[in-house]
C-alpha atoms as a PDB file:
ATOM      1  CA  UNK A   1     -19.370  29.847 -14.555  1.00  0.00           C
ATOM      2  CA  UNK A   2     -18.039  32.698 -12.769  1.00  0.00           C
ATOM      3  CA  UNK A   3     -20.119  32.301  -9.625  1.00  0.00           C
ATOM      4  CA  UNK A   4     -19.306  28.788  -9.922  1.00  0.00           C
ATOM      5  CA  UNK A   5     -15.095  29.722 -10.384  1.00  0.00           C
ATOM      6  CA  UNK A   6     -15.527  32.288  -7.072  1.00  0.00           C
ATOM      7  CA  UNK A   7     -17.082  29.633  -4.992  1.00  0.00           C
ATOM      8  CA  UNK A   8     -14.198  27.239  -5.522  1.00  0.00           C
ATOM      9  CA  UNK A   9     -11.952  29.748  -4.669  1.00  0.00           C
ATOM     10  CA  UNK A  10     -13.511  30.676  -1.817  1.00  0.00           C
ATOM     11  CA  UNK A  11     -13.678  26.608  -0.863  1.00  0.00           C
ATOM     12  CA  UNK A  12      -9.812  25.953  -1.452  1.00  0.00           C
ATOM     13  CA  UNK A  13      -9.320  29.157   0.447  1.00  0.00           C
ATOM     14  CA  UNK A  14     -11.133  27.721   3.189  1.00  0.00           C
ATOM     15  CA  UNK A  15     -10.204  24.315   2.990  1.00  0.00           C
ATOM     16  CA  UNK A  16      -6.391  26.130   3.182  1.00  0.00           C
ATOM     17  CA  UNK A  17      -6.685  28.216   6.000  1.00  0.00           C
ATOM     18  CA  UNK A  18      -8.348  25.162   7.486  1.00  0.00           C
ATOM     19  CA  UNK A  19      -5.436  23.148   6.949  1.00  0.00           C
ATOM     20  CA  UNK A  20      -3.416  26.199   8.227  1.00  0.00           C
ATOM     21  CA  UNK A  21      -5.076  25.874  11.673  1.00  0.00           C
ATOM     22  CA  UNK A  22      -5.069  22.289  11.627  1.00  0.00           C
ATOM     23  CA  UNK A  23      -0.862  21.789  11.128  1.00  0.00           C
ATOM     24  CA  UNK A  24      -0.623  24.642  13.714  1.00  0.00           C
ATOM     25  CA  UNK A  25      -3.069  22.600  15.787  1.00  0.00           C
ATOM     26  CA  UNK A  26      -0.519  19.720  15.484  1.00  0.00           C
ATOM     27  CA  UNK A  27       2.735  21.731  15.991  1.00  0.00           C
ATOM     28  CA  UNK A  28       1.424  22.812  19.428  1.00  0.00           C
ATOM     29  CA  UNK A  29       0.421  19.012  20.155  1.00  0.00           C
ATOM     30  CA  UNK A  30       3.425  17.831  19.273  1.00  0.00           C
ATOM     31  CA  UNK A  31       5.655  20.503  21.392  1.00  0.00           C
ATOM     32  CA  UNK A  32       3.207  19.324  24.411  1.00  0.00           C
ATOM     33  CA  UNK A  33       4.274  15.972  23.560  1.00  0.00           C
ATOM     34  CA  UNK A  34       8.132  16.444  23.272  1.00  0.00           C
ATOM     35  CA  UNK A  35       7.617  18.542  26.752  1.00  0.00           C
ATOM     36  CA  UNK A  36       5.233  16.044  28.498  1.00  0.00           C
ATOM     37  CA  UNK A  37       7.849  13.137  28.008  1.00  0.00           C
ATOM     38  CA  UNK A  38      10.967  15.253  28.751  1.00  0.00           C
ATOM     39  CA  UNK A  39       8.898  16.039  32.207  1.00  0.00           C
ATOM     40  CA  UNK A  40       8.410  12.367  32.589  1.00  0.00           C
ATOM     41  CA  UNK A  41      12.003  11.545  31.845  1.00  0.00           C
ATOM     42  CA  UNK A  42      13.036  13.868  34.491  1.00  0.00           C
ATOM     43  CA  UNK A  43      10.323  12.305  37.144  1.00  0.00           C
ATOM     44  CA  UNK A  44      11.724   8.926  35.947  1.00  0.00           C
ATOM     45  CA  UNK A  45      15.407   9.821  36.514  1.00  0.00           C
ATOM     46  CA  UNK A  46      14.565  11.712  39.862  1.00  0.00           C
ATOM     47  CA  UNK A  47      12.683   8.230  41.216  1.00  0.00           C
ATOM     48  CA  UNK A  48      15.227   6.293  40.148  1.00  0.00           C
ATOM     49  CA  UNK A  49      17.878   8.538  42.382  1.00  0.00           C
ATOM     50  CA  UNK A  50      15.864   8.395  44.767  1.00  0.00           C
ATOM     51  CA  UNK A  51      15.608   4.682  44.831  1.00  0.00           C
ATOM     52  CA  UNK A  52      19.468   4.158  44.309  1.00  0.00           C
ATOM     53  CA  UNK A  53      19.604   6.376  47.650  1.00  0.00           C
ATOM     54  CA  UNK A  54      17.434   4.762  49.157  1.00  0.00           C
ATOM     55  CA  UNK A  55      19.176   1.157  48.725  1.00  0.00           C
ATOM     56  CA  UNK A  56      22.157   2.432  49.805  1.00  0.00           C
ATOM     57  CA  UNK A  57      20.628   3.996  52.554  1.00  0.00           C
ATOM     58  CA  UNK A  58      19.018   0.016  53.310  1.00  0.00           C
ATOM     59  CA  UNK A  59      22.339  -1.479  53.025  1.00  0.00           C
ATOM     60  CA  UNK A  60      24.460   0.902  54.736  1.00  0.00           C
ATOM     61  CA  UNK A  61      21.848   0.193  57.653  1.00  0.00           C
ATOM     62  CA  UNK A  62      22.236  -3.703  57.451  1.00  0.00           C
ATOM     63  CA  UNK A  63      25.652  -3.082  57.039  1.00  0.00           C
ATOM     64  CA  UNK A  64      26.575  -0.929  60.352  1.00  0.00           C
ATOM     65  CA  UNK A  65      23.909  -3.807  62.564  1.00  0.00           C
ATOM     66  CA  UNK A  66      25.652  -6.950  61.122  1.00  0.00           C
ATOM     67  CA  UNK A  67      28.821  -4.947  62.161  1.00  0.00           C
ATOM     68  CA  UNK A  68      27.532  -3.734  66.041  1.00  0.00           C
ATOM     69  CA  UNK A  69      26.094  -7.675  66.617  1.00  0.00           C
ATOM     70  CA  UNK A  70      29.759  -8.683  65.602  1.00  0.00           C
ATOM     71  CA  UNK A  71      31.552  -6.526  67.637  1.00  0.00           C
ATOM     72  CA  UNK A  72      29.189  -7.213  70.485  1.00  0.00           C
ATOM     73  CA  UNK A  73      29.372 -10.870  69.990  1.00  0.00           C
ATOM     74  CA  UNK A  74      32.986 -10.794  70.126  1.00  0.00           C
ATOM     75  CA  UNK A  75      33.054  -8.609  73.060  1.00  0.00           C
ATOM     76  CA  UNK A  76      30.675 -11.650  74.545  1.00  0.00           C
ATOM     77  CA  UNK A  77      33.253 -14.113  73.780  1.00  0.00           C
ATOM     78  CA  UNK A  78      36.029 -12.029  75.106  1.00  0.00           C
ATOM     79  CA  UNK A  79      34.440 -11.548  78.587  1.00  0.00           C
ATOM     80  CA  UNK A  80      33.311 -14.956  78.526  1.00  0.00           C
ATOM     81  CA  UNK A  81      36.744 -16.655  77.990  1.00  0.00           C
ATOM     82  CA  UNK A  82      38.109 -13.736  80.592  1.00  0.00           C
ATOM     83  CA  UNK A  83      36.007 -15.313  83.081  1.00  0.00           C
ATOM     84  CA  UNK A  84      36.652 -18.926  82.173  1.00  0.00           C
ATOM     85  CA  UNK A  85      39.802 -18.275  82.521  1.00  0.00           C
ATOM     86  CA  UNK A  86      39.979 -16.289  86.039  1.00  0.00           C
ATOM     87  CA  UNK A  87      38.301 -19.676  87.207  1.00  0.00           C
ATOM     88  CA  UNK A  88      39.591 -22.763  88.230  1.00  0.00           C
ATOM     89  CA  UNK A  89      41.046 -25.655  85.791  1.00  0.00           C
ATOM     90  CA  UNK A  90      38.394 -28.390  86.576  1.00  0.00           C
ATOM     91  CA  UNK A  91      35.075 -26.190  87.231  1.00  0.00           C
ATOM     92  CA  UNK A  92      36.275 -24.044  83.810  1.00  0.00           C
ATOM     93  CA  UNK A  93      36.755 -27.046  82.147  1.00  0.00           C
ATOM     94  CA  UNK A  94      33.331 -27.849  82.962  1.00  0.00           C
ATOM     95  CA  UNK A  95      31.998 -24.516  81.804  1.00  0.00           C
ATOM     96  CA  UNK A  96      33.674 -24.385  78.937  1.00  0.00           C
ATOM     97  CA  UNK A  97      32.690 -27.268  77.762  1.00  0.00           C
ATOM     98  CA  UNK A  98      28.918 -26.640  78.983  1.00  0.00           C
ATOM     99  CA  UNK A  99      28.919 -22.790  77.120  1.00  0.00           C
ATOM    100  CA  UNK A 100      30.484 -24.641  73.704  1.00  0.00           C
ATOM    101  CA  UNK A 101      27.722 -26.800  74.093  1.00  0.00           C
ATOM    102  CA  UNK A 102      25.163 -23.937  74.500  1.00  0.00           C
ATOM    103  CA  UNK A 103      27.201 -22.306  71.892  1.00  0.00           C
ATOM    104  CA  UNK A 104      26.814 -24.660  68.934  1.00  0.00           C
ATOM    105  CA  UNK A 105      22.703 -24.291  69.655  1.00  0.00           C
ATOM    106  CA  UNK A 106      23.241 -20.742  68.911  1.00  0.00           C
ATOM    107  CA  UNK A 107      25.347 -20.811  66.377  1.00  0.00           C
ATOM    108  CA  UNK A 108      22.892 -22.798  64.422  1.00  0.00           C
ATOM    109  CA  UNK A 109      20.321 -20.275  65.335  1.00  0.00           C
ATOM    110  CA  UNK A 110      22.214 -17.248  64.345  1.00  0.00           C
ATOM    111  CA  UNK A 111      23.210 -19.278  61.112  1.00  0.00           C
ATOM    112  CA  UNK A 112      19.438 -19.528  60.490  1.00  0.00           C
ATOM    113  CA  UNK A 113      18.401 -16.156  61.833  1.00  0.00           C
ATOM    114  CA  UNK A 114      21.248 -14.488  59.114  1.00  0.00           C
ATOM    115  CA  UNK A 115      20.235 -16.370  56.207  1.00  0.00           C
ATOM    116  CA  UNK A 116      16.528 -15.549  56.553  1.00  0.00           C
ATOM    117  CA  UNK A 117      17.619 -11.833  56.950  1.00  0.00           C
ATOM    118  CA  UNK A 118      19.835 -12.035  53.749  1.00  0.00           C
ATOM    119  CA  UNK A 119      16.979 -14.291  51.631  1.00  0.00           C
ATOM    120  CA  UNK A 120      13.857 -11.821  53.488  1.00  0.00           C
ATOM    121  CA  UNK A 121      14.211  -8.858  50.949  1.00  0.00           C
ATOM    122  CA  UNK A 122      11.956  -5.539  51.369  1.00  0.00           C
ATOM    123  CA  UNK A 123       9.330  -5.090  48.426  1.00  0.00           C
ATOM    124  CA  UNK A 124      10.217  -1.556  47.450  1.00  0.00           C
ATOM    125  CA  UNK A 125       7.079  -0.717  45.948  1.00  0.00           C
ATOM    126  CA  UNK A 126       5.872   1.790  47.785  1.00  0.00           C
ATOM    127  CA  UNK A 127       6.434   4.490  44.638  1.00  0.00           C
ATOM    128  CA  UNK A 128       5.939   2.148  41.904  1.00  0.00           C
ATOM    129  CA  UNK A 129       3.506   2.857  39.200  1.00  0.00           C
ATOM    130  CA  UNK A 130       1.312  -0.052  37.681  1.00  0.00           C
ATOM    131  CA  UNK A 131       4.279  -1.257  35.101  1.00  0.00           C
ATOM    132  CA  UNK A 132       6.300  -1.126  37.845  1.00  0.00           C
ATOM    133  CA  UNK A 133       4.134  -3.548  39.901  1.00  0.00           C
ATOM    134  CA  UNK A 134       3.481  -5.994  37.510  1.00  0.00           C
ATOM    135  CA  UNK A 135       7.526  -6.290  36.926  1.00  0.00           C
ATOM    136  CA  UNK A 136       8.168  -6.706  40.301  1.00  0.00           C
ATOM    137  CA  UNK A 137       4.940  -9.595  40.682  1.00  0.00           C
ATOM    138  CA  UNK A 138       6.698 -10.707  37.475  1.00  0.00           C
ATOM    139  CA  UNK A 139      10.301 -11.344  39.315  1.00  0.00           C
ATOM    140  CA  UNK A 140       8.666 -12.872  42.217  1.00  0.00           C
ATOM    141  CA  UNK A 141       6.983 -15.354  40.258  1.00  0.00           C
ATOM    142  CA  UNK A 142      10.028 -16.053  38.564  1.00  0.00           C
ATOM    143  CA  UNK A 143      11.443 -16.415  42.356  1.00  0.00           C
ATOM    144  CA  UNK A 144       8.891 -18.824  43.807  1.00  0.00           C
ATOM    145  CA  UNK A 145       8.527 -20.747  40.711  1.00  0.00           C
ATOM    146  CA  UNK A 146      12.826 -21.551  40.821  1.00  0.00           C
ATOM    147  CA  UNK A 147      12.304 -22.253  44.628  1.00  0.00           C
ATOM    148  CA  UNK A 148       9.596 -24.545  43.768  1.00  0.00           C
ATOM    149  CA  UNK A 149      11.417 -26.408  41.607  1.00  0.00           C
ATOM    150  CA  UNK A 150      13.975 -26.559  43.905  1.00  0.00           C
ATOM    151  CA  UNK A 151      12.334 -28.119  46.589  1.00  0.00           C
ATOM    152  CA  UNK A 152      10.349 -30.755  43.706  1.00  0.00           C
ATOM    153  CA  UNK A 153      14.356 -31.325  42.675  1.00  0.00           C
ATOM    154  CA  UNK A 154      15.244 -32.253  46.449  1.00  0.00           C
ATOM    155  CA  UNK A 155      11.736 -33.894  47.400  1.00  0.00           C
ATOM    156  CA  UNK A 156      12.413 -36.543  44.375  1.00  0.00           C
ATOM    157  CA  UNK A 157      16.097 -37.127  45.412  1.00  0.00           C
ATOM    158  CA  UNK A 158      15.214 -37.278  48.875  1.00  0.00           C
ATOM    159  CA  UNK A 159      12.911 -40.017  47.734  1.00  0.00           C
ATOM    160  CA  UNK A 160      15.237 -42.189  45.362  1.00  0.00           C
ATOM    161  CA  UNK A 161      17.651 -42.060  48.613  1.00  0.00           C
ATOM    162  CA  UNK A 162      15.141 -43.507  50.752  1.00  0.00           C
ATOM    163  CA  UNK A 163      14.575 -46.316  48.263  1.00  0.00           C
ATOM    164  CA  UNK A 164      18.366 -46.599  47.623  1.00  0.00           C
ATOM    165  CA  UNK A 165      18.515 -47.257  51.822  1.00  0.00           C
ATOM    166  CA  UNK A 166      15.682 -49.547  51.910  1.00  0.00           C
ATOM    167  CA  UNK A 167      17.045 -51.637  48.754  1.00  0.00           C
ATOM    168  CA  UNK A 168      20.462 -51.859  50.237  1.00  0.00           C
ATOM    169  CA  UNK A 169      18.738 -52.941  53.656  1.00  0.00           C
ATOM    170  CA  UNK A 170      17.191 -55.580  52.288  1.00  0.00           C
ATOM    171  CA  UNK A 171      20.034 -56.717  50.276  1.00  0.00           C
ATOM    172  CA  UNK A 172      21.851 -57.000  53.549  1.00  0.00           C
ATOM    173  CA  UNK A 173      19.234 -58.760  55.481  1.00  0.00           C
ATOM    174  CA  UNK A 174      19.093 -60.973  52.569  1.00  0.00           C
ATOM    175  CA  UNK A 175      22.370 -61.808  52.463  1.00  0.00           C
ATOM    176  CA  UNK A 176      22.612 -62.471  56.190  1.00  0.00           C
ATOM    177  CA  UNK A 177      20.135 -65.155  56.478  1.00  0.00           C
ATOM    178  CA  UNK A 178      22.493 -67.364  53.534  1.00  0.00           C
ATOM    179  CA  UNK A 179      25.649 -66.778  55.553  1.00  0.00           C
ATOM    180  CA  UNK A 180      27.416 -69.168  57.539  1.00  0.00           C
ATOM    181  CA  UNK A 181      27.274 -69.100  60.912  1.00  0.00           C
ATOM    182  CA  UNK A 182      30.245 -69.782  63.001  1.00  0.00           C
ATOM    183  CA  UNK A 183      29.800 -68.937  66.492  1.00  0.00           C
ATOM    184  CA  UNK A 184      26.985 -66.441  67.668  1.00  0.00           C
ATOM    185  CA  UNK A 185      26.540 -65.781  64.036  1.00  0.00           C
ATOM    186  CA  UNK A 186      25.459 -61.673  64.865  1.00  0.00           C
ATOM    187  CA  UNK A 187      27.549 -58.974  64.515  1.00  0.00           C
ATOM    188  CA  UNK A 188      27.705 -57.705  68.305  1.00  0.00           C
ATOM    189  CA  UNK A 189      28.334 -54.302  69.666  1.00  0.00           C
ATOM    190  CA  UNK A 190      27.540 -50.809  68.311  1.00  0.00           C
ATOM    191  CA  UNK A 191      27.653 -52.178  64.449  1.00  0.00           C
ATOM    192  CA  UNK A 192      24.706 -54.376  64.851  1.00  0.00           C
END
């Protein structure tokens, strides 16, 4: 009974100091925890300056071109109506109506060459982890599946305009071949 009495003491002994080691064991894991996600916190909050800077960095940079191709563009107009003007009334006439001419192509181009620079966006995931990339697939997605249902929007209007036109010129044709006919019995000129 004895032998049997020391043995169990010397098993809950054990079995204590095991548990000892064991909650010590877990302390220590859970202090490498805590200090393993305060590191990554910090990495987090140092990438995201970093990004902020860097976007700011972006747009100061698109900011200061779209301002130089302004100012040179109005220094182009300047010179050009300086020289327009030194000429003489008929030939600047001619010119000036010739460069607004020229002027309206590039317009349009410029128009077009500015909105594909605002839409055209840079990716930005050169230091993002794999959450990070599937977000950012995630918003694109999102992106080209609104465009694409922007275009099916206009496709399908485009199309019940086109049968609007082609029901309406019918309708007219129709009614033209029941009209009376006093004289030529066309409409002549431009309106025909």
């Amino acid at each position: 009974m004895e032998k049997d009495l020391l043995e169990l003491q010397t098993l809950i002994e054990a079995h204590f100091e095991q548990r000892k080691k064991e909650e010590e064991e877990l302390i220590g894991l859970k202090e490498r925890i805590e200090r393993r996600r305060f590191e990554r916190a910090e990495q987090q909050r140092v990438r995201a300056e970093k990004e902020r800077d860097r976007q700011t960095r972006i747009a100061e940079e698109r900011q200061r071109k779209e301002d130089e191709e302004a100012k040179k563009r109005a220094d182009d107009e300047a010179k050009k109506k300086k020289v327009l003007s030194n000429m003489g009334a008929n030939f600047g006439g001619f010119l000036a109506k010739a460069e607004q001419r020229r002027g309206k192509r590039l317009t349009g181009r410029e128009v077009k060459r500015k909105t594909l620079s605002e839409r055209r966006t840079t990716l930005g995931i050169d230091n993002l982890r794999e959450d990070g990339l599937r977000q950012r697939a995630q918003e694109m997605w999102e992106w080209i599946y609104q465009l694409e249902s922007e275009k099916f929007d206009f496709m399908d209007q485009m199309k019940r305009q086109k049968y609007e036109i082609v029901v309406l010129l019918n309708r007219i044709s129709h009614a033209q071949k029941f009209k009376k006919v006093h004289g030529k019995g066309k409409v002549g000129g431009r309106w025909k």
